[in-house]
C-alpha atoms as a PDB file:
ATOM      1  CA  UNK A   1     116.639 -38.661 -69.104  1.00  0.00           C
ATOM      2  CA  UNK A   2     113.785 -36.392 -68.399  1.00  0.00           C
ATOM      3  CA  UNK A   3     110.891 -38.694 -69.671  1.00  0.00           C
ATOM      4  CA  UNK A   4     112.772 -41.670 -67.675  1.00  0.00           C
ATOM      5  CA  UNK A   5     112.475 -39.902 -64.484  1.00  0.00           C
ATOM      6  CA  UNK A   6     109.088 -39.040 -64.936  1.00  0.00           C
ATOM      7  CA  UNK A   7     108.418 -42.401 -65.740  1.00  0.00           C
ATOM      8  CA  UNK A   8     109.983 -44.262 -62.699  1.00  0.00           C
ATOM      9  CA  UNK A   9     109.832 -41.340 -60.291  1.00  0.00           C
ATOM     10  CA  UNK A  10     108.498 -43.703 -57.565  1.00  0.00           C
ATOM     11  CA  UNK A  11     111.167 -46.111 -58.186  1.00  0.00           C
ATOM     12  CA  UNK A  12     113.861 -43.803 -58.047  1.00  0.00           C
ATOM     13  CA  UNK A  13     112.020 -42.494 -54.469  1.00  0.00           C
ATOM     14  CA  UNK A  14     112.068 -45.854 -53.386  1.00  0.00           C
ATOM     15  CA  UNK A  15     115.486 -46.501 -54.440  1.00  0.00           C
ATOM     16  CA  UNK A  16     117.079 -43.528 -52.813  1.00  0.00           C
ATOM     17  CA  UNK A  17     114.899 -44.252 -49.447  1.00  0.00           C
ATOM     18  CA  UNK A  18     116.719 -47.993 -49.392  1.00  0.00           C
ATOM     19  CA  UNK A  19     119.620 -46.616 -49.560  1.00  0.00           C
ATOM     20  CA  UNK A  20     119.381 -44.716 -46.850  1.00  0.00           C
ATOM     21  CA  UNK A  21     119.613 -47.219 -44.234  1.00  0.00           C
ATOM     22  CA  UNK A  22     123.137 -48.672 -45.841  1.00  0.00           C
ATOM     23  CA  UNK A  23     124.444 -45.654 -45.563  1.00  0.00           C
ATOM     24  CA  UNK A  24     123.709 -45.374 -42.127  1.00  0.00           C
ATOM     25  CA  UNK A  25     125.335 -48.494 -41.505  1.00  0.00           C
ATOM     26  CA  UNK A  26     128.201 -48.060 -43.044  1.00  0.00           C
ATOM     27  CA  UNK A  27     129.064 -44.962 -42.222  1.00  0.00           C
ATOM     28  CA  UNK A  28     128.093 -44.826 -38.414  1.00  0.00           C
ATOM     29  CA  UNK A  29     129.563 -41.838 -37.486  1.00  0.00           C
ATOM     30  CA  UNK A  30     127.112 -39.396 -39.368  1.00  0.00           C
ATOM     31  CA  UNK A  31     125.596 -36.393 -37.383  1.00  0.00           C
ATOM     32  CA  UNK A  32     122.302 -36.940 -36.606  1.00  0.00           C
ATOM     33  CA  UNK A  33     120.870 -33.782 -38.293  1.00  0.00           C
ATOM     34  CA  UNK A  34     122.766 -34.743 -41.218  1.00  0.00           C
ATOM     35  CA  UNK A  35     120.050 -37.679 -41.028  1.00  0.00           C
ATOM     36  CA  UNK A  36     117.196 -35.631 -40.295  1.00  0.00           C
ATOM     37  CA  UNK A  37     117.879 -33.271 -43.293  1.00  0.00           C
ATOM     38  CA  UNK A  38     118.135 -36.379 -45.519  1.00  0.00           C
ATOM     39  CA  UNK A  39     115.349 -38.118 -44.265  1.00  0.00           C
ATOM     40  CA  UNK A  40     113.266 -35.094 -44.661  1.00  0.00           C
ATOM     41  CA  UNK A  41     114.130 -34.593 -48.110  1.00  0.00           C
ATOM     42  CA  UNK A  42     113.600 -38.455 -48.755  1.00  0.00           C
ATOM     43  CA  UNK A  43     110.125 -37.784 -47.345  1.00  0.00           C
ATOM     44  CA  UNK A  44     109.469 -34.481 -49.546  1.00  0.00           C
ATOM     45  CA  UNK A  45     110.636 -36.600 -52.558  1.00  0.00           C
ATOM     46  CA  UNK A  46     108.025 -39.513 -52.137  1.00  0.00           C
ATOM     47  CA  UNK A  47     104.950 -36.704 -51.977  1.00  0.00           C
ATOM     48  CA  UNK A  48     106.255 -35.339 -55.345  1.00  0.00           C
ATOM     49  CA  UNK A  49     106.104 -38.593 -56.636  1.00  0.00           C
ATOM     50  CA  UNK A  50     103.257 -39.401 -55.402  1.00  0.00           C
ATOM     51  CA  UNK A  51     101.213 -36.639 -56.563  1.00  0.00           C
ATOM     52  CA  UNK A  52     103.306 -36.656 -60.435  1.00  0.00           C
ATOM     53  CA  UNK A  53     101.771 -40.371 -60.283  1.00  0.00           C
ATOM     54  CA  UNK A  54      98.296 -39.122 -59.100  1.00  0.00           C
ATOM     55  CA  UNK A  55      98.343 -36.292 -62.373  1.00  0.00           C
ATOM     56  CA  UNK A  56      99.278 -38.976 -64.603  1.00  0.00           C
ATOM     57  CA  UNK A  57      95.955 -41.459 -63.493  1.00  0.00           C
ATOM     58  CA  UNK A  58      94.019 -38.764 -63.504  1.00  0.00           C
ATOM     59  CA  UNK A  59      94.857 -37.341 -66.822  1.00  0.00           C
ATOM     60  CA  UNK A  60      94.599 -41.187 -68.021  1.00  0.00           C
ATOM     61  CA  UNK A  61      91.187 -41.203 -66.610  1.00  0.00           C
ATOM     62  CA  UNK A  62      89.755 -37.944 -68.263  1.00  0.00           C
ATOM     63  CA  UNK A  63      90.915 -39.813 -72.560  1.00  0.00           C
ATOM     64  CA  UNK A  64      88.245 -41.076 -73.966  1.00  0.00           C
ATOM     65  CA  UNK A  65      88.175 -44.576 -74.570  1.00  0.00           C
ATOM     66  CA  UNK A  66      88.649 -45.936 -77.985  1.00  0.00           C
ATOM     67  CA  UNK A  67      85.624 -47.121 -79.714  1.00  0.00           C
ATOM     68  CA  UNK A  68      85.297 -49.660 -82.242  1.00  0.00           C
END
């Protein structure tokens, strides 16, 4: 499960900030610093995506390429 995650970490960002919005819509009612709180972890969650991503180009970048 691990290596999935760390493989589709952006999806799984993306995923959870989509579904968001349907929540919000079909539950109404929900406090609005219930939405700030989730919003702000859906926002903390995308930057440690995006920087697990940036690690993995840049340790892609630093292997040598195969010669023939």
């Amino acid at each position: 499960m691990k290596d999935f995650v760390s493989t589709h970490s952006v999806r799984l960002a993306a995923l959870l900030a989509a579904l968001v919005p349907l929540l919000i819509s079909r539950w109404p009612g929900i406090p609005w610093e219930a939405l700030v709180a989730v919003l702000a972890a859906v926002l903390g969650l995308g930057e440690v995506a995006q920087r697990h991503e940036d690690n993995k180009t840049a340790e892609a970048l630093y292997d040598e390429p195969p010669t023939d």
